[in-house]
C-alpha atoms as a PDB file:
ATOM      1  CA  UNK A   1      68.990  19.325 -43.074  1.00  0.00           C
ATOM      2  CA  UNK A   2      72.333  17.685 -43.345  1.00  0.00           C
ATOM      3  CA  UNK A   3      74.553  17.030 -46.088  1.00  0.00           C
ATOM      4  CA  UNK A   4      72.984  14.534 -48.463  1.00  0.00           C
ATOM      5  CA  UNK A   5      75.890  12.383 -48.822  1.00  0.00           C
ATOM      6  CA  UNK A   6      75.818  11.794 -45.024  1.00  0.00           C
ATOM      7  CA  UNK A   7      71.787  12.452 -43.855  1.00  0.00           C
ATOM      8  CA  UNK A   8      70.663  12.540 -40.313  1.00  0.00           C
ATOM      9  CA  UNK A   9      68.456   9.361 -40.021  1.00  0.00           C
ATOM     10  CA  UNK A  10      65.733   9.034 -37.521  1.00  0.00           C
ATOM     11  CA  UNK A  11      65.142   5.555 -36.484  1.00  0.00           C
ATOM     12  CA  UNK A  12      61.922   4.341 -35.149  1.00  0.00           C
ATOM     13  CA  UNK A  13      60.575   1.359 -33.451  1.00  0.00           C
ATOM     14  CA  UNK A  14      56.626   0.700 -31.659  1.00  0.00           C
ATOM     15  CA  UNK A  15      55.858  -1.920 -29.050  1.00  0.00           C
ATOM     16  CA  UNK A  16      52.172  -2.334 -29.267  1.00  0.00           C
ATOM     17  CA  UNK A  17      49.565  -4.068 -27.763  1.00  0.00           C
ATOM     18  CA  UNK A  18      47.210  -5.102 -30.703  1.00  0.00           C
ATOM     19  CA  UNK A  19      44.232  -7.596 -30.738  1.00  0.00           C
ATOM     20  CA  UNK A  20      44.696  -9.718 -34.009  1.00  0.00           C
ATOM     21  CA  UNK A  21      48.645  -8.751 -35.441  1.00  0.00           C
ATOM     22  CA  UNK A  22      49.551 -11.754 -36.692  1.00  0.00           C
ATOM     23  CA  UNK A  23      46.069 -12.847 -38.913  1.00  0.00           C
ATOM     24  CA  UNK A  24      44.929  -9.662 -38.916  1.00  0.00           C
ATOM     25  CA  UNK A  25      47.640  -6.930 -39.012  1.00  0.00           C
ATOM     26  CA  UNK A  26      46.987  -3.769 -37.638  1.00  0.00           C
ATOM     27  CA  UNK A  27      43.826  -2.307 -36.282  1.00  0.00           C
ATOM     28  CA  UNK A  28      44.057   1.500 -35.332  1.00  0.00           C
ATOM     29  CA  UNK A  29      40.384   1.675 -34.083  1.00  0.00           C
ATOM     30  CA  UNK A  30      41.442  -1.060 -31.052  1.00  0.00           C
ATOM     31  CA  UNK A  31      45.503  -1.066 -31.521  1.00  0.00           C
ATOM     32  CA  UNK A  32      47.526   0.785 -29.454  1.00  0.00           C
ATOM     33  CA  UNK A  33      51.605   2.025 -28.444  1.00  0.00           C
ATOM     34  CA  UNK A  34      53.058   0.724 -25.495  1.00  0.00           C
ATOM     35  CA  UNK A  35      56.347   1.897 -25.978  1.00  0.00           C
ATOM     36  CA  UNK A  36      58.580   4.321 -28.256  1.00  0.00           C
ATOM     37  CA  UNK A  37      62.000   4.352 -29.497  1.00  0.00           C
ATOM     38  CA  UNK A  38      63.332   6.740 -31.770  1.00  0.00           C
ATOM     39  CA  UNK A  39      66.866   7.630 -32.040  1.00  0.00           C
ATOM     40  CA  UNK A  40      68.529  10.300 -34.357  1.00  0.00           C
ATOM     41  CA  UNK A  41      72.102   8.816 -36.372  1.00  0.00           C
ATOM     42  CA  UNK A  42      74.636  10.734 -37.571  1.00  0.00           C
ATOM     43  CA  UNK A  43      74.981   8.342 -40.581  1.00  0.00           C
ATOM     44  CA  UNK A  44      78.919  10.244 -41.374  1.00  0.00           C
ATOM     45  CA  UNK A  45      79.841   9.399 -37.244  1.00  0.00           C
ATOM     46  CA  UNK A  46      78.278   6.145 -37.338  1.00  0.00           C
ATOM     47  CA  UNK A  47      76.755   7.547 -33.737  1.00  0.00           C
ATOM     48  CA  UNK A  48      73.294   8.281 -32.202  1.00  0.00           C
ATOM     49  CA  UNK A  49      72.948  11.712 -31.272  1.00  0.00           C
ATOM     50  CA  UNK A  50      69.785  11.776 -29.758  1.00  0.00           C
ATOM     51  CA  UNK A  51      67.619   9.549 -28.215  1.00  0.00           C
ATOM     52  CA  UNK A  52      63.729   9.541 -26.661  1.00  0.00           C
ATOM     53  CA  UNK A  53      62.596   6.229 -25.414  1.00  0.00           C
ATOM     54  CA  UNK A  54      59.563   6.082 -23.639  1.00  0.00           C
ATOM     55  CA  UNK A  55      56.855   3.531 -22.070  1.00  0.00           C
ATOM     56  CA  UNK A  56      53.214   4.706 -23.288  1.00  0.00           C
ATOM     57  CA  UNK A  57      49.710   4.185 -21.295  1.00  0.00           C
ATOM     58  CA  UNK A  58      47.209   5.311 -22.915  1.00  0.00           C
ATOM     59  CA  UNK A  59      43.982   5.346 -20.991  1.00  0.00           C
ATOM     60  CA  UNK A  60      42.070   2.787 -23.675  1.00  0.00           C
ATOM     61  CA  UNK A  61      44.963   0.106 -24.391  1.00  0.00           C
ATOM     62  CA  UNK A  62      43.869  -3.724 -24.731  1.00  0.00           C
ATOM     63  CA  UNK A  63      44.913  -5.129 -21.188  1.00  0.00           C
ATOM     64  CA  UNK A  64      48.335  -6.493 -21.858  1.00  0.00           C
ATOM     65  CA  UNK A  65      48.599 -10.562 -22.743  1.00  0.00           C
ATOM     66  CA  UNK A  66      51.205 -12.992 -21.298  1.00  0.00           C
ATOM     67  CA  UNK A  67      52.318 -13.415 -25.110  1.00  0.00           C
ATOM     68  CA  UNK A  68      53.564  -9.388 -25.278  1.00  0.00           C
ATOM     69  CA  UNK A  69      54.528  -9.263 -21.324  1.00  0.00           C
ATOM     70  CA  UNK A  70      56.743 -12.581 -22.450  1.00  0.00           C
ATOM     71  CA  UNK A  71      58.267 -10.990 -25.363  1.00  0.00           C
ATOM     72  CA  UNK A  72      58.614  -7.506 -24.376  1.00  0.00           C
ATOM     73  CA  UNK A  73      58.697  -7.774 -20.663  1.00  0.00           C
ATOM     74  CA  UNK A  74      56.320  -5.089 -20.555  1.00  0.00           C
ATOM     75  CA  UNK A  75      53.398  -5.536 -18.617  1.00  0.00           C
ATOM     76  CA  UNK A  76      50.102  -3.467 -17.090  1.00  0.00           C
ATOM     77  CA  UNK A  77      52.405  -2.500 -13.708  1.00  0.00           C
ATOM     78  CA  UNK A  78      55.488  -1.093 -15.830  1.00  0.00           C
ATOM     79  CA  UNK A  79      53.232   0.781 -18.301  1.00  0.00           C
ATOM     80  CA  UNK A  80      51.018   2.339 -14.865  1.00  0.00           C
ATOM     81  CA  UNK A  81      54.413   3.103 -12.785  1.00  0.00           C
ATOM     82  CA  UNK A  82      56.240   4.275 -15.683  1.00  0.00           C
ATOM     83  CA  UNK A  83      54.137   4.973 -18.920  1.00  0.00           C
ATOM     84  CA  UNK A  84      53.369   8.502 -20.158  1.00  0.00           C
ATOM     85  CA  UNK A  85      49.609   9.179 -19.723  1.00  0.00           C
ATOM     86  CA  UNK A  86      47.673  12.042 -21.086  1.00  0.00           C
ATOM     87  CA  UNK A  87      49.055  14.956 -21.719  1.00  0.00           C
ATOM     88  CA  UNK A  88      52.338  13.514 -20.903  1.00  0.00           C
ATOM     89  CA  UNK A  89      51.925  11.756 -24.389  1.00  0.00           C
ATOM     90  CA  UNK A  90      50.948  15.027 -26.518  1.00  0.00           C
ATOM     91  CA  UNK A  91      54.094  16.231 -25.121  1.00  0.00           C
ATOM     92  CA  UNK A  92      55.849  12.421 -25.893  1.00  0.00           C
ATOM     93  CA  UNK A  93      54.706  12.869 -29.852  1.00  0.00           C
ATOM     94  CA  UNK A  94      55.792  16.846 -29.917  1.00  0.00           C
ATOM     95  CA  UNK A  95      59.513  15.775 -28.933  1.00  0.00           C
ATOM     96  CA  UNK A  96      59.169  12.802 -31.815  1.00  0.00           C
ATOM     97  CA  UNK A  97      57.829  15.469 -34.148  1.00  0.00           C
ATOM     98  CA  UNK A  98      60.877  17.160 -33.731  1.00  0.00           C
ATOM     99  CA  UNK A  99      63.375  14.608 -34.123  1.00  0.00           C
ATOM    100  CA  UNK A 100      61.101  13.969 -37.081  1.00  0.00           C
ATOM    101  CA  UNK A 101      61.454  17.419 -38.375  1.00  0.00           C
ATOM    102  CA  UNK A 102      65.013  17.592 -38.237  1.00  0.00           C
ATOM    103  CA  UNK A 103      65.606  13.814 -39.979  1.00  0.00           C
ATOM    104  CA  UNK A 104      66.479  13.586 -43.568  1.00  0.00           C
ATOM    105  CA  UNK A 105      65.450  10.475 -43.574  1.00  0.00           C
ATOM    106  CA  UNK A 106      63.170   7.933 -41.250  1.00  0.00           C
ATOM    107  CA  UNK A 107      63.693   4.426 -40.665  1.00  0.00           C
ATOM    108  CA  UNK A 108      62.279   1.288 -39.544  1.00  0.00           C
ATOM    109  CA  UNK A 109      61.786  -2.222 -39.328  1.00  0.00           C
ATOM    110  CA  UNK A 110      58.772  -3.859 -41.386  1.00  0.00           C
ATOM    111  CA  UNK A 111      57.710  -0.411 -41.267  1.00  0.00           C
ATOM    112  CA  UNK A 112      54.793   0.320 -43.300  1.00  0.00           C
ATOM    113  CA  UNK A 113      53.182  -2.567 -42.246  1.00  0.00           C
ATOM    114  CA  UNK A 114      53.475  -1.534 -38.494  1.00  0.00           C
ATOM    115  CA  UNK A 115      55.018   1.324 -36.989  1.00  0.00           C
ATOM    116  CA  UNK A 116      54.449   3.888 -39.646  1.00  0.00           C
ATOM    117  CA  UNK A 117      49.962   3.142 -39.703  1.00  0.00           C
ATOM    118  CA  UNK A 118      50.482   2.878 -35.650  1.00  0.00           C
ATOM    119  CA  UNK A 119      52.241   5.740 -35.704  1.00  0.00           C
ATOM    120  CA  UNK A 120      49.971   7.664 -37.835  1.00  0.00           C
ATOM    121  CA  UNK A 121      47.240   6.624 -35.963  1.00  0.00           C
ATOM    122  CA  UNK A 122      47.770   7.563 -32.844  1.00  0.00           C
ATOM    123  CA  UNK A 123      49.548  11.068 -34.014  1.00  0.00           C
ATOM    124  CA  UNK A 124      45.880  11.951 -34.737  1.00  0.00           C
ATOM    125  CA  UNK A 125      44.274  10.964 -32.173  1.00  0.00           C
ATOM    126  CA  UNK A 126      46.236  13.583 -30.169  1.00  0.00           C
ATOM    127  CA  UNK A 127      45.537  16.086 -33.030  1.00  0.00           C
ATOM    128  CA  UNK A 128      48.958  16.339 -34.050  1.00  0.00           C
ATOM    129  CA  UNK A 129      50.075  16.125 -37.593  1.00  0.00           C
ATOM    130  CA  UNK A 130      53.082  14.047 -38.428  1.00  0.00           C
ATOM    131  CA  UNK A 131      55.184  16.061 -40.435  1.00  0.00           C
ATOM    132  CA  UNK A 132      55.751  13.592 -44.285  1.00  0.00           C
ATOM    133  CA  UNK A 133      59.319  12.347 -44.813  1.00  0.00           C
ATOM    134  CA  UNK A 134      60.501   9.389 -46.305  1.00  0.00           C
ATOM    135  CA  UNK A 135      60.865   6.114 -44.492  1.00  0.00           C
ATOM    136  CA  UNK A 136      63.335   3.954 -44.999  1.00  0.00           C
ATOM    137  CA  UNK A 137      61.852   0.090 -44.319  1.00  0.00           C
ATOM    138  CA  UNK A 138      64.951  -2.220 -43.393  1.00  0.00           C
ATOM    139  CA  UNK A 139      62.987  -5.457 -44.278  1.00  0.00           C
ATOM    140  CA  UNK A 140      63.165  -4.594 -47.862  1.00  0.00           C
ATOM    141  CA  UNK A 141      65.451  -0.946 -48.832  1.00  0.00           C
ATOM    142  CA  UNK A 142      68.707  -3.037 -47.507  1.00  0.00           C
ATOM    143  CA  UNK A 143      70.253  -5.427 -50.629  1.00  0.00           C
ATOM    144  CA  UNK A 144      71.448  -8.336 -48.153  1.00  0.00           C
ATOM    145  CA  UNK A 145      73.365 -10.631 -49.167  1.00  0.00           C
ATOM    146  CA  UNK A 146      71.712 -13.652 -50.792  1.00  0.00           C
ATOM    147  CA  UNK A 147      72.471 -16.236 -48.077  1.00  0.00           C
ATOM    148  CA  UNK A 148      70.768 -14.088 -45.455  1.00  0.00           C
ATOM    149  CA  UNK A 149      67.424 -15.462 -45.707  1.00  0.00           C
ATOM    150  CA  UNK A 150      65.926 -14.477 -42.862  1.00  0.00           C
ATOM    151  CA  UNK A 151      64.746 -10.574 -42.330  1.00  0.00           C
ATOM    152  CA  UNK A 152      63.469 -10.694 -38.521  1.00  0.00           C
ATOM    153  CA  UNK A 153      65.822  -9.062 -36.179  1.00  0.00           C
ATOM    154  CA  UNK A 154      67.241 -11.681 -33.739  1.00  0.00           C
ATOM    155  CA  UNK A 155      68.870 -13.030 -37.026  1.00  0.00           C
ATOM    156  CA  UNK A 156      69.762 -10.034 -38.929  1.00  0.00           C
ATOM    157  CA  UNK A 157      71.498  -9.430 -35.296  1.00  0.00           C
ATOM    158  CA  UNK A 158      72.886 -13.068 -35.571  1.00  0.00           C
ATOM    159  CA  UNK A 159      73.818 -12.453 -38.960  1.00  0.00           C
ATOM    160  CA  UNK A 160      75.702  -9.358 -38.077  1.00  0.00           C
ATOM    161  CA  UNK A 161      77.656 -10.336 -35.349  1.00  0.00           C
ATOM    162  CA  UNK A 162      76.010  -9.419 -32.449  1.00  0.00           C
ATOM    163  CA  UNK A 163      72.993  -9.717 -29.832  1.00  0.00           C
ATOM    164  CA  UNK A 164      70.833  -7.024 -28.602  1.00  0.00           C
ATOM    165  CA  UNK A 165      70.434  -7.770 -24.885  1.00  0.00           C
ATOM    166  CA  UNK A 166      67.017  -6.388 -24.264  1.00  0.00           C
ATOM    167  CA  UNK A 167      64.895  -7.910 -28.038  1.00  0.00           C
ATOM    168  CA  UNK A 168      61.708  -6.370 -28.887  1.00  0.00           C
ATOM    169  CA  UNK A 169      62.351  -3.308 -26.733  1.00  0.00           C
ATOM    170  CA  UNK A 170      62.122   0.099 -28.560  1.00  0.00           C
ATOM    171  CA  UNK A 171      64.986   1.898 -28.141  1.00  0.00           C
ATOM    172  CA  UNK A 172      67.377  -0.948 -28.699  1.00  0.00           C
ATOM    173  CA  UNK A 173      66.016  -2.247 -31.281  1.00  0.00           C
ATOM    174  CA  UNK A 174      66.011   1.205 -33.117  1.00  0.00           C
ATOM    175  CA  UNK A 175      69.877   0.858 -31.944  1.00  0.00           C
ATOM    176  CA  UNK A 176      70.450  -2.565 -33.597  1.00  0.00           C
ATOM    177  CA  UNK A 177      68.480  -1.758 -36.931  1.00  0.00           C
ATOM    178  CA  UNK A 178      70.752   1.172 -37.258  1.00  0.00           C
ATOM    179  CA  UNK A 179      73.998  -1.225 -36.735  1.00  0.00           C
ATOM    180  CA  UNK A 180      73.001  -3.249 -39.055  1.00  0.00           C
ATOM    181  CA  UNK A 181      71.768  -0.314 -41.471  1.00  0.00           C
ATOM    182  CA  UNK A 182      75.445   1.312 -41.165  1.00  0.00           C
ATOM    183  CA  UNK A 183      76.886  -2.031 -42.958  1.00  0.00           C
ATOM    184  CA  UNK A 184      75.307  -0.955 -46.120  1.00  0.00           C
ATOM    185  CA  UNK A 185      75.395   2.074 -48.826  1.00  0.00           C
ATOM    186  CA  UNK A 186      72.998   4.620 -47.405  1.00  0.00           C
ATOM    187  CA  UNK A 187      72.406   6.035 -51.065  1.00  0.00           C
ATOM    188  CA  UNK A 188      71.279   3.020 -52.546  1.00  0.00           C
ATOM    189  CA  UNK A 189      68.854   2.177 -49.450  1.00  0.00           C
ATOM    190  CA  UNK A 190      67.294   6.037 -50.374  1.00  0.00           C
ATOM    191  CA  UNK A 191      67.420   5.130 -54.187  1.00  0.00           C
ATOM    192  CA  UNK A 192      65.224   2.016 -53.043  1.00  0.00           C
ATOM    193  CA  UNK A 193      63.264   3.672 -50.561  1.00  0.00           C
ATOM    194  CA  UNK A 194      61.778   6.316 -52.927  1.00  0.00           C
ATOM    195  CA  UNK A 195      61.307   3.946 -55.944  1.00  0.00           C
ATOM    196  CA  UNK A 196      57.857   2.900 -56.219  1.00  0.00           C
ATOM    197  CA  UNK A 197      56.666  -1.057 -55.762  1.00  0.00           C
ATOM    198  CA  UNK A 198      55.417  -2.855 -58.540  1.00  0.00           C
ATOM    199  CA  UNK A 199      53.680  -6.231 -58.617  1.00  0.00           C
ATOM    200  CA  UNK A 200      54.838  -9.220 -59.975  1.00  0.00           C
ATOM    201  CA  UNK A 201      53.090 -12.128 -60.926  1.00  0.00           C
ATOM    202  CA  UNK A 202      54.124 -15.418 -61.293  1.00  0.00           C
ATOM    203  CA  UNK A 203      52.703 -17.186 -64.910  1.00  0.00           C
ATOM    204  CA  UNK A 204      52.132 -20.874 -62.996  1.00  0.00           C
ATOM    205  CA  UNK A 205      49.056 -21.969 -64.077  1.00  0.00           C
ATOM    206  CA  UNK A 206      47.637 -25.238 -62.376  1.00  0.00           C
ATOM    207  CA  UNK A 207      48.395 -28.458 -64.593  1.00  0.00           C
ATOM    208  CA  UNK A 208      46.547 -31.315 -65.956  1.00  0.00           C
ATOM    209  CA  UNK A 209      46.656 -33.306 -62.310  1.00  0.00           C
ATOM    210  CA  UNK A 210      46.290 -36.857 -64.302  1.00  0.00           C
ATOM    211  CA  UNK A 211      49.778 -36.392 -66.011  1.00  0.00           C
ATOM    212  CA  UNK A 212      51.983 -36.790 -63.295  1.00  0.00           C
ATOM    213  CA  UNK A 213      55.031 -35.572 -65.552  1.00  0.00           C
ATOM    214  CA  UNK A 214      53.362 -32.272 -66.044  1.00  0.00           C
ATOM    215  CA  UNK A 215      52.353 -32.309 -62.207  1.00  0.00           C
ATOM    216  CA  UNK A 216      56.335 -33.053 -61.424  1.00  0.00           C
ATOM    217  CA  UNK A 217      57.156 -29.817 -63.573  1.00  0.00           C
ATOM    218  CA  UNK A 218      54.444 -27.359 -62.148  1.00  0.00           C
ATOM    219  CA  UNK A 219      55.602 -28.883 -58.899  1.00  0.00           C
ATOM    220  CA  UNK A 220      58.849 -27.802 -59.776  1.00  0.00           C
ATOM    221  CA  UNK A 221      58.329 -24.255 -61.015  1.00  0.00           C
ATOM    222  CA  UNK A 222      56.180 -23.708 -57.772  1.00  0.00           C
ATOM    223  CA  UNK A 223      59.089 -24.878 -55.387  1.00  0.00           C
ATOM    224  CA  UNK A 224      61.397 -21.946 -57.153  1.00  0.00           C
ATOM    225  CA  UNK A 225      58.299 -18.896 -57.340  1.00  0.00           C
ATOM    226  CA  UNK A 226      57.781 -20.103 -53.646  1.00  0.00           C
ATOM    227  CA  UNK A 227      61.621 -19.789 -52.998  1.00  0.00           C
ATOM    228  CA  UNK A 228      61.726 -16.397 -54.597  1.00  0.00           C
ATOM    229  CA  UNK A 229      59.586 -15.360 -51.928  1.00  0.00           C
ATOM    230  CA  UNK A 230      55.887 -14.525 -54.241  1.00  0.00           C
ATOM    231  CA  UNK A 231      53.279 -14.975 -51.822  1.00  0.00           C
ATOM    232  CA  UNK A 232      50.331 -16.887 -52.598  1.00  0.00           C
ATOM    233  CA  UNK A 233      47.477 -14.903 -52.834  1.00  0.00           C
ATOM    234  CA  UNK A 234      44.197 -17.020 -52.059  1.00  0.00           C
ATOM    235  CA  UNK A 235      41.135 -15.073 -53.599  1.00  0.00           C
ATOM    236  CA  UNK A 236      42.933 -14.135 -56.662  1.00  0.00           C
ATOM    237  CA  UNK A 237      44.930 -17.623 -57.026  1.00  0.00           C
ATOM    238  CA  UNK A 238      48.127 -15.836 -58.063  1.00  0.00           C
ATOM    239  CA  UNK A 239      51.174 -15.753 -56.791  1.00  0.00           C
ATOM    240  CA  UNK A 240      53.080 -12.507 -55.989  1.00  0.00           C
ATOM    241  CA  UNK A 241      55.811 -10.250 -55.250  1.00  0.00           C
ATOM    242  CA  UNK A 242      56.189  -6.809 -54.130  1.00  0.00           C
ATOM    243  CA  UNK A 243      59.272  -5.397 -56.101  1.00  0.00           C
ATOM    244  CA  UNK A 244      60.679  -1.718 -56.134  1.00  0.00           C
ATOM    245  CA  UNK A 245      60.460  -0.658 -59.735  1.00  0.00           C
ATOM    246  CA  UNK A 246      63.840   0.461 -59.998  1.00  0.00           C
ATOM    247  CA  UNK A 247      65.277  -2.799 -59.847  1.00  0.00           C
ATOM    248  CA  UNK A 248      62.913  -3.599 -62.906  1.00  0.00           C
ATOM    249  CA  UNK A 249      64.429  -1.044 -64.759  1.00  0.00           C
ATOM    250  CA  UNK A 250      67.855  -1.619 -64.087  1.00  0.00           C
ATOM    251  CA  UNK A 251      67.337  -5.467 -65.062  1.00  0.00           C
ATOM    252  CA  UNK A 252      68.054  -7.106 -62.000  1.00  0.00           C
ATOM    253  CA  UNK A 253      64.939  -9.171 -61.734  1.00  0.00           C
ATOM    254  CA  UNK A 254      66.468 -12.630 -63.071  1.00  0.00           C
ATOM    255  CA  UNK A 255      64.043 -15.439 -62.047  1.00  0.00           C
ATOM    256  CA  UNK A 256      64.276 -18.596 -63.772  1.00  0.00           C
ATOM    257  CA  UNK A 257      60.431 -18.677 -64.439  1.00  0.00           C
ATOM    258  CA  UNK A 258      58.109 -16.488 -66.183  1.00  0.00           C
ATOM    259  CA  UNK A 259      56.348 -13.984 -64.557  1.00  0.00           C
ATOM    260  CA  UNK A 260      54.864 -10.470 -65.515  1.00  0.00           C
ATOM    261  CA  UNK A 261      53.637  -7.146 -63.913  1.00  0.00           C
ATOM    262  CA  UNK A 262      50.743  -7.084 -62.643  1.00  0.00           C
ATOM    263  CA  UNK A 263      48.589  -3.695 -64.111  1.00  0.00           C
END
């Protein structure tokens, strides 16, 4: 382990072929890796110090769409000239382990909604354990500035200063979340990272729809919880926000409508 002022960080990014991602998220029973990138950072350097990057092609991976080929580039000829197959992948996830092992810290992009269940997943089904750190998730440990409203890559890149020339492959974009990352106190993205999430809950409650002034108000109110970024949540008919606690405690949640924590 390195000095905790300056950790080793161990970025991470998936490609994946999956069969419903965007209505369904993940799916580890059909789901599957197509490619990894992981690359250790000296955070103290600013430099990677090592790097695995490798194409995966795994025997029972979906056949890969035009959608993924378009935005990857990766396709079923690349992954059967070039992928890792068998036991070529046991020893793929032994040389992440490692990098794993000697990380302070891991890191990723939107991770615990994709890479780290992916990741998980298919750790076991080559009856390896992944050794437990804690991740770092970019989309939500990093205090952006305000007028960065976006959180995908291409404009956190944009936003930045720079381009990543190959998008939505691993390895660079494991190099591009850690250029961004480096812009920022690494302390305060660990303070975040281990803080536990709380819910909020937005107190809009539906109006009298034959008064149009108190329509106009709740219209109002709903514009700003939806600009906060709560999420509406259909079967519950709330609206919501994940928030880390810590910023709760330290009174930084200042939203100019009432809301409360959800038990």
């Amino acid at each position: 382990m390195s000095d905790q002022s300056s950790p080793l960080i161990l970025g991470i990014d998936l490609e994946g072929m999956n069969r419903d991602l965007q209505f369904s998220g993940v799916d580890v029973k059909t789901d599957r890796v197509i490619e990894i990138g992981a690359v250790l950072w000296d955070w103290q350097e600013g430099q990677p110090v090592k790097i695995l990057s490798e194409l995966v092609n795994e025997v029972d991976h979906l056949p890969i769409s035009e959608e993924v080929e378009m935005i990857t580039g990766i396709n079923d000829q690349l992954l059967e000239k070039w992928g890792a197959k068998g036991q070529e992948i046991h020893s793929v996830l032994e040389q992440l382990k490692g990098l794993i092992e000697k990380a302070d810290y891991l890191m990723a992009h939107n991770g615990p909604s994709y890479d780290i269940p992916m990741l998980r997943a298919m750790f076991s089904r080559y009856g390896l354990e992944m050794p437990e750190k804690v991740w770092i998730d970019t989309m939500t440990d990093i205090e952006f500035p305000r007028k960065m409203t976006g959180r995908s890559m291409a404009l956190l890149e944009h936003s930045h200063g720079f381009i990543n020339p190959f998008p939505h492959r691993a390895v660079t974009d494991v190099l591009s979340m850690l250029k961004i990352a480096k812009a920022y106190n690494i302390q305060r993205m660990i303070k975040l990272a281990e803080s536990p999430k709380q819910t909020l809950v937005a107190a809009l409650k539906a109006p009298n729809w034959k008064d149009p002034v108190a329509v106009t108000e709740f219209n109002a109110i709903k514009n700003k919880v939806a600009k906060a970024r709560f999420k509406w949540n259909p079967s519950k008919k709330i609206w919501t926000k994940e928030i880390h606690k810590v910023l709760i405690d330290e009174g930084k949640i200042n939203f100019d409508f009432e809301w409360y924590i959800s038990e």
